[in-house]
N, C-alpha and C. Protein backbone atom coordinates (compact mmCIF):
# COMPACT_ATOMS: atom_id res chain seq x y z
N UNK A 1 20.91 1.70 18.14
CA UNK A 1 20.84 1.86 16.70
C UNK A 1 19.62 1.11 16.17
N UNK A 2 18.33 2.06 15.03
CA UNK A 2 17.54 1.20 14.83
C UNK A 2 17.60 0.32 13.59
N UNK A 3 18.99 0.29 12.54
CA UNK A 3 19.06 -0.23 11.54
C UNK A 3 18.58 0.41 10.05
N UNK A 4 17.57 1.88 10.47
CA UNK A 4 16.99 2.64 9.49
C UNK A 4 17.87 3.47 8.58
N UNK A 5 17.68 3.59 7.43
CA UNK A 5 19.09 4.53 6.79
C UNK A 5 17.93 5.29 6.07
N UNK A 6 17.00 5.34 6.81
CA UNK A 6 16.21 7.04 5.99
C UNK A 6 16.31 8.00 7.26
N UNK A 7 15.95 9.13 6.83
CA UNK A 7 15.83 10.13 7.92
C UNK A 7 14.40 10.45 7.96
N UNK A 8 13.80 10.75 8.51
CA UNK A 8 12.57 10.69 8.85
C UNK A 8 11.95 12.52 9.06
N UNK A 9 12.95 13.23 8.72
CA UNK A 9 12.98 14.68 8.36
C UNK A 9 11.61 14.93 7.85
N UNK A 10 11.98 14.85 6.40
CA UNK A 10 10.99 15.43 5.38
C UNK A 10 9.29 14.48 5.29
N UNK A 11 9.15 13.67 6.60
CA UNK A 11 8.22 13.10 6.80
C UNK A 11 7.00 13.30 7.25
N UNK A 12 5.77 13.51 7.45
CA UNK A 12 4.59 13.63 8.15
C UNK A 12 4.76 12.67 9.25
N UNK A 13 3.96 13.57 10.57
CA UNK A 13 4.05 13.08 11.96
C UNK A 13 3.40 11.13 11.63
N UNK A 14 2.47 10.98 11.11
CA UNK A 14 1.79 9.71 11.05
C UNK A 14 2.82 8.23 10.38
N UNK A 15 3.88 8.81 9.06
CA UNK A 15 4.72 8.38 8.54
C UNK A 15 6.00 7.95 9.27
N UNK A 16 6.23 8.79 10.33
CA UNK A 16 7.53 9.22 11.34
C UNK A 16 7.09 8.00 12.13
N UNK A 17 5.53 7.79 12.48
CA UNK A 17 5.57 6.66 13.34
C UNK A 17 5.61 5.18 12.90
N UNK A 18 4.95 5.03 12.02
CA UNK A 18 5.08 4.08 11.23
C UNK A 18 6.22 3.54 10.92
N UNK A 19 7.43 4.68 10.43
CA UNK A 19 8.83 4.00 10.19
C UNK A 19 9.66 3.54 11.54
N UNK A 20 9.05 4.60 12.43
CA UNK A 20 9.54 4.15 14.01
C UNK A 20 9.10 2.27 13.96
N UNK A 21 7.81 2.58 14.50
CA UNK A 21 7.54 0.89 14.95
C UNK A 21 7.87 -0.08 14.24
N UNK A 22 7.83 0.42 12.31
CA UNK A 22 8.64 -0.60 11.42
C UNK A 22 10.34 -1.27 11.94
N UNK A 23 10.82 -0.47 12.65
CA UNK A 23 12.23 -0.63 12.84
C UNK A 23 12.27 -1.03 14.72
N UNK A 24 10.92 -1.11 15.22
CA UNK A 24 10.96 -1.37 16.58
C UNK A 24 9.74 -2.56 16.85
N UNK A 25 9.73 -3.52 16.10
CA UNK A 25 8.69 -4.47 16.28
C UNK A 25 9.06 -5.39 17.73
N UNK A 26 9.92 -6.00 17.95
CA UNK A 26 10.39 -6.45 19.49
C UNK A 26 10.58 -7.85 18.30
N UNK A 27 10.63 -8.19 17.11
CA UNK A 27 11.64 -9.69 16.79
C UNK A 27 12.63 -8.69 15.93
N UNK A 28 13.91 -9.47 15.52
CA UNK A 28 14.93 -8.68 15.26
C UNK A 28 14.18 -9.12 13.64
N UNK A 29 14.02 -9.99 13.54
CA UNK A 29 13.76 -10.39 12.06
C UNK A 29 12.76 -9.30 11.00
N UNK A 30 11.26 -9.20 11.88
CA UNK A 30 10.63 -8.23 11.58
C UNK A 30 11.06 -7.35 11.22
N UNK A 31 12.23 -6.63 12.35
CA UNK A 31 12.48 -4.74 12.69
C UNK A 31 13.11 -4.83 11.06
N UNK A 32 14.00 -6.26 10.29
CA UNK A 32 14.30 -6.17 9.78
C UNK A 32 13.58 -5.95 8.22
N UNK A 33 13.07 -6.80 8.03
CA UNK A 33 12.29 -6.97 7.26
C UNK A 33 11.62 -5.58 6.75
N UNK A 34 10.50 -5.67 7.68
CA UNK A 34 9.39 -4.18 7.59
C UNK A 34 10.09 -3.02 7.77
N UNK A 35 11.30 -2.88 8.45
CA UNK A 35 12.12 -1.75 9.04
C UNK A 35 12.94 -1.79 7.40
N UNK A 36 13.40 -2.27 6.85
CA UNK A 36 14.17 -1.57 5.32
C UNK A 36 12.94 -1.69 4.54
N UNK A 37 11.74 -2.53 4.54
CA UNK A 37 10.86 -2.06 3.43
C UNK A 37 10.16 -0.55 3.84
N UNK A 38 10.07 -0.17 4.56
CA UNK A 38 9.25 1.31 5.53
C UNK A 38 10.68 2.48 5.02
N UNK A 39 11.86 1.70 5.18
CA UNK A 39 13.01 3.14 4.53
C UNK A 39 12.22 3.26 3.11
N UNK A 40 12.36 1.85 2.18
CA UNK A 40 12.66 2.18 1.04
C UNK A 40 10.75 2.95 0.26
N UNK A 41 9.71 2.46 1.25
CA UNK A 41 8.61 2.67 0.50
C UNK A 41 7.50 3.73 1.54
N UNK A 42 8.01 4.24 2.52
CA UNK A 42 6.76 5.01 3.37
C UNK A 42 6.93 6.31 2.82
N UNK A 43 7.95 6.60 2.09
CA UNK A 43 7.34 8.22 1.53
C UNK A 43 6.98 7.96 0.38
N UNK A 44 6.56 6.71 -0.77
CA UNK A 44 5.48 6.76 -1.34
C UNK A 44 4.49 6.43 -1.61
N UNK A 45 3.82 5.63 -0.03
CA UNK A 45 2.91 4.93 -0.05
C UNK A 45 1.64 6.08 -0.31
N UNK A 46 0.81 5.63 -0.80
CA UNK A 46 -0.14 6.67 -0.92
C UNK A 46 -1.55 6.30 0.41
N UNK A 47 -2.08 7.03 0.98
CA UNK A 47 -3.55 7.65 1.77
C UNK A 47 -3.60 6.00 2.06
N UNK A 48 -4.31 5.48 1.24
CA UNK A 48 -5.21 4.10 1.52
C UNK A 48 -3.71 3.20 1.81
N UNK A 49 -2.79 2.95 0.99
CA UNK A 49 -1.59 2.24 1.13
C UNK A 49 -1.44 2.43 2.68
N UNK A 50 -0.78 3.49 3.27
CA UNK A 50 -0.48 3.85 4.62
C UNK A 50 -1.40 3.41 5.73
N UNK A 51 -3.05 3.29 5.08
CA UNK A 51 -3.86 2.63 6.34
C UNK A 51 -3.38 1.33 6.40
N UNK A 52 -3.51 0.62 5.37
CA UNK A 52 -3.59 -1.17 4.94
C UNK A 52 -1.75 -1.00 5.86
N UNK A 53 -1.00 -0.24 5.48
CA UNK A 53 0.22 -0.45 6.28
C UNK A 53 0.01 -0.66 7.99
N UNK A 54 -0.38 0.39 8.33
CA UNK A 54 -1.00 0.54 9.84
C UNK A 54 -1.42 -0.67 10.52
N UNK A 55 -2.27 -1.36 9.23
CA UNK A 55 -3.22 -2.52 9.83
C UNK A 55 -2.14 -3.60 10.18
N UNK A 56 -1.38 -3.84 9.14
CA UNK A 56 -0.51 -5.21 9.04
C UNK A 56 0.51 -4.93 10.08
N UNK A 57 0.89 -3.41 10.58
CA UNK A 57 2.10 -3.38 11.60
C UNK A 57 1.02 -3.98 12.93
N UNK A 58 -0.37 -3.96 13.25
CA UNK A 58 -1.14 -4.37 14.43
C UNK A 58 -0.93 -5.71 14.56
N UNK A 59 -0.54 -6.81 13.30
CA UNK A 59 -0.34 -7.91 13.46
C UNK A 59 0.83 -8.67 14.58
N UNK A 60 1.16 -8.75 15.23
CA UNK A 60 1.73 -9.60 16.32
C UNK A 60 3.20 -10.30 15.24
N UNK A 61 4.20 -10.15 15.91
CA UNK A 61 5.48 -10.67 14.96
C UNK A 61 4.99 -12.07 15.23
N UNK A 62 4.81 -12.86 15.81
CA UNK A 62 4.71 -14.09 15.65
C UNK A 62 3.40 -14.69 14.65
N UNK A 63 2.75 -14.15 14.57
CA UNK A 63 1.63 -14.55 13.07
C UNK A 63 2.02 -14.27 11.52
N UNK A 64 2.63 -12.81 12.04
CA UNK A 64 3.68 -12.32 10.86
C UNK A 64 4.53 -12.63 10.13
N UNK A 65 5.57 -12.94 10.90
CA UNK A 65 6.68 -13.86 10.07
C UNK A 65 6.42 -15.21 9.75
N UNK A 66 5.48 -16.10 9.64
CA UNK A 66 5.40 -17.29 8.84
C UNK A 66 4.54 -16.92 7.84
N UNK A 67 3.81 -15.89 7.48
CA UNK A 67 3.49 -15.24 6.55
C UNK A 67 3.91 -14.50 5.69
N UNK A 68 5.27 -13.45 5.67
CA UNK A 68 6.13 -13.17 5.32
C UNK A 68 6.82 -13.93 4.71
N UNK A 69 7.13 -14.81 5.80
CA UNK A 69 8.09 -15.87 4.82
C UNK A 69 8.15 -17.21 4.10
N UNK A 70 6.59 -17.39 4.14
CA UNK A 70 5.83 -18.02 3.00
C UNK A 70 5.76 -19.58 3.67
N UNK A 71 5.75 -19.93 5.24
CA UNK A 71 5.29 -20.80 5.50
C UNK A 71 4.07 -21.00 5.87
N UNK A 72 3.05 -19.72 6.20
CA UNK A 72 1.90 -19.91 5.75
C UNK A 72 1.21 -19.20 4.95
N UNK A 73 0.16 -19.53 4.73
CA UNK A 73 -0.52 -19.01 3.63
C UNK A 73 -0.86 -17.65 4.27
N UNK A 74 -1.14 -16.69 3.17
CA UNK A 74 -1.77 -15.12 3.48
C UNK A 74 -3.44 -15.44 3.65
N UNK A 75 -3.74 -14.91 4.82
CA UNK A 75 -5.03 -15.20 4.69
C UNK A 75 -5.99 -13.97 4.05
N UNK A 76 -7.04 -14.46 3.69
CA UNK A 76 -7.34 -13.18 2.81
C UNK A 76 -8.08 -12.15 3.34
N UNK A 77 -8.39 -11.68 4.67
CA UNK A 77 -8.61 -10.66 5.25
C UNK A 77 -6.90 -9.34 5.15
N UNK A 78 -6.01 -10.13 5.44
CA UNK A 78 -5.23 -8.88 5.21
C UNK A 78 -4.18 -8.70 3.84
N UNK A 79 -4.50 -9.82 2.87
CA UNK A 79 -3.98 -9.70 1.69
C UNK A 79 -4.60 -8.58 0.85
N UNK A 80 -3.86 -7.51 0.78
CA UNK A 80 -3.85 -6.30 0.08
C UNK A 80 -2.65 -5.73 -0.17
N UNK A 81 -2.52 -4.47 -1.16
CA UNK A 81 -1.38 -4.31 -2.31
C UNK A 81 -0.06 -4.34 -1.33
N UNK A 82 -0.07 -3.80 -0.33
CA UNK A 82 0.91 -2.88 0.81
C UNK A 82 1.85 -4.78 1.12
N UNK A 83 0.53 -5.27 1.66
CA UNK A 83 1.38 -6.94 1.89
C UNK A 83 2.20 -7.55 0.86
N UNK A 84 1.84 -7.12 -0.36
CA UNK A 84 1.95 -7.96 -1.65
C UNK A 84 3.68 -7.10 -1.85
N UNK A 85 3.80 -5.74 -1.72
CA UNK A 85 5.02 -4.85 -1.81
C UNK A 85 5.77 -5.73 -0.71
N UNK A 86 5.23 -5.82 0.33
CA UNK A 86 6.50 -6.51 1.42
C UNK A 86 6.50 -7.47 1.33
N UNK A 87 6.16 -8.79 0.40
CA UNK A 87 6.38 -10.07 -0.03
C UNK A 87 7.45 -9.65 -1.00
N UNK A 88 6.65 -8.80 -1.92
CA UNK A 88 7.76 -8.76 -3.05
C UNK A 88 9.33 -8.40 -2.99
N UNK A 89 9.11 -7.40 -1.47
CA UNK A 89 10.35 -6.73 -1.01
C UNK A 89 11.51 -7.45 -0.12
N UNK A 90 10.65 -8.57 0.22
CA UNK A 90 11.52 -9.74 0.77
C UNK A 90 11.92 -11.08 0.34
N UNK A 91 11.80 -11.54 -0.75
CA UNK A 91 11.25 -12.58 -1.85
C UNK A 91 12.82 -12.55 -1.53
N UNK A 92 14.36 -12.07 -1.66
CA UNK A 92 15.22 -12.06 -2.51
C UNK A 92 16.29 -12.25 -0.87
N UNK A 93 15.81 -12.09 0.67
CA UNK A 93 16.35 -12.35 1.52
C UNK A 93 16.06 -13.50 2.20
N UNK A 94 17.01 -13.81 2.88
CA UNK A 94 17.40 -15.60 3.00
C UNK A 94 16.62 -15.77 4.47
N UNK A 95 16.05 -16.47 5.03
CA UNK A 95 15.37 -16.68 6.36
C UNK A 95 16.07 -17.88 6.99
């Protein structure tokens, strides 16, 4: 079970993968994290949104999650809108 409650149907092949690896990062925390923000926001990320997404899933879960969860700072090479949605989208879950 990958924890996803979208269906990935009405999706484009590039989107389909994206929500895949969102929900298959290899930390459970991540799959969590990025895996319900990717249900609730990959069918309306727009063109440029979906690259900047791409980029931040290349990040390694272990650089990731102390960034996420605000023990370190965002550095400003990958602070863009897409990061700022999955801060905002996790702000309200407990670590």
């Amino acid at each position: 079970m990958t924890g996803t409650t979208r269906s990935s149907e009405e999706l484009d092949t590039r989107r389909r993968k994206l929500l895949f690896r969102s929900w298959h990062r290899g930390m459970r925390e991540m799959d969590l994290i990025l895996g319900s923000f990717a249900d609730a926001e990959i069918g309306a990320l727009t063109g440029d949104e979906i690259d900047q997404y791409e980029r931040l899933l290349d990040i390694p879960d272990t650089e990731f999650l102390p960034i996420v969860t605000g023990e370190r700072p965002v550095p400003t090479d990958i602070d863009c809108a897409v990061l700022q949605k999955i801060l905002a989208s996790c702000r309200d879950m407990t670590f």
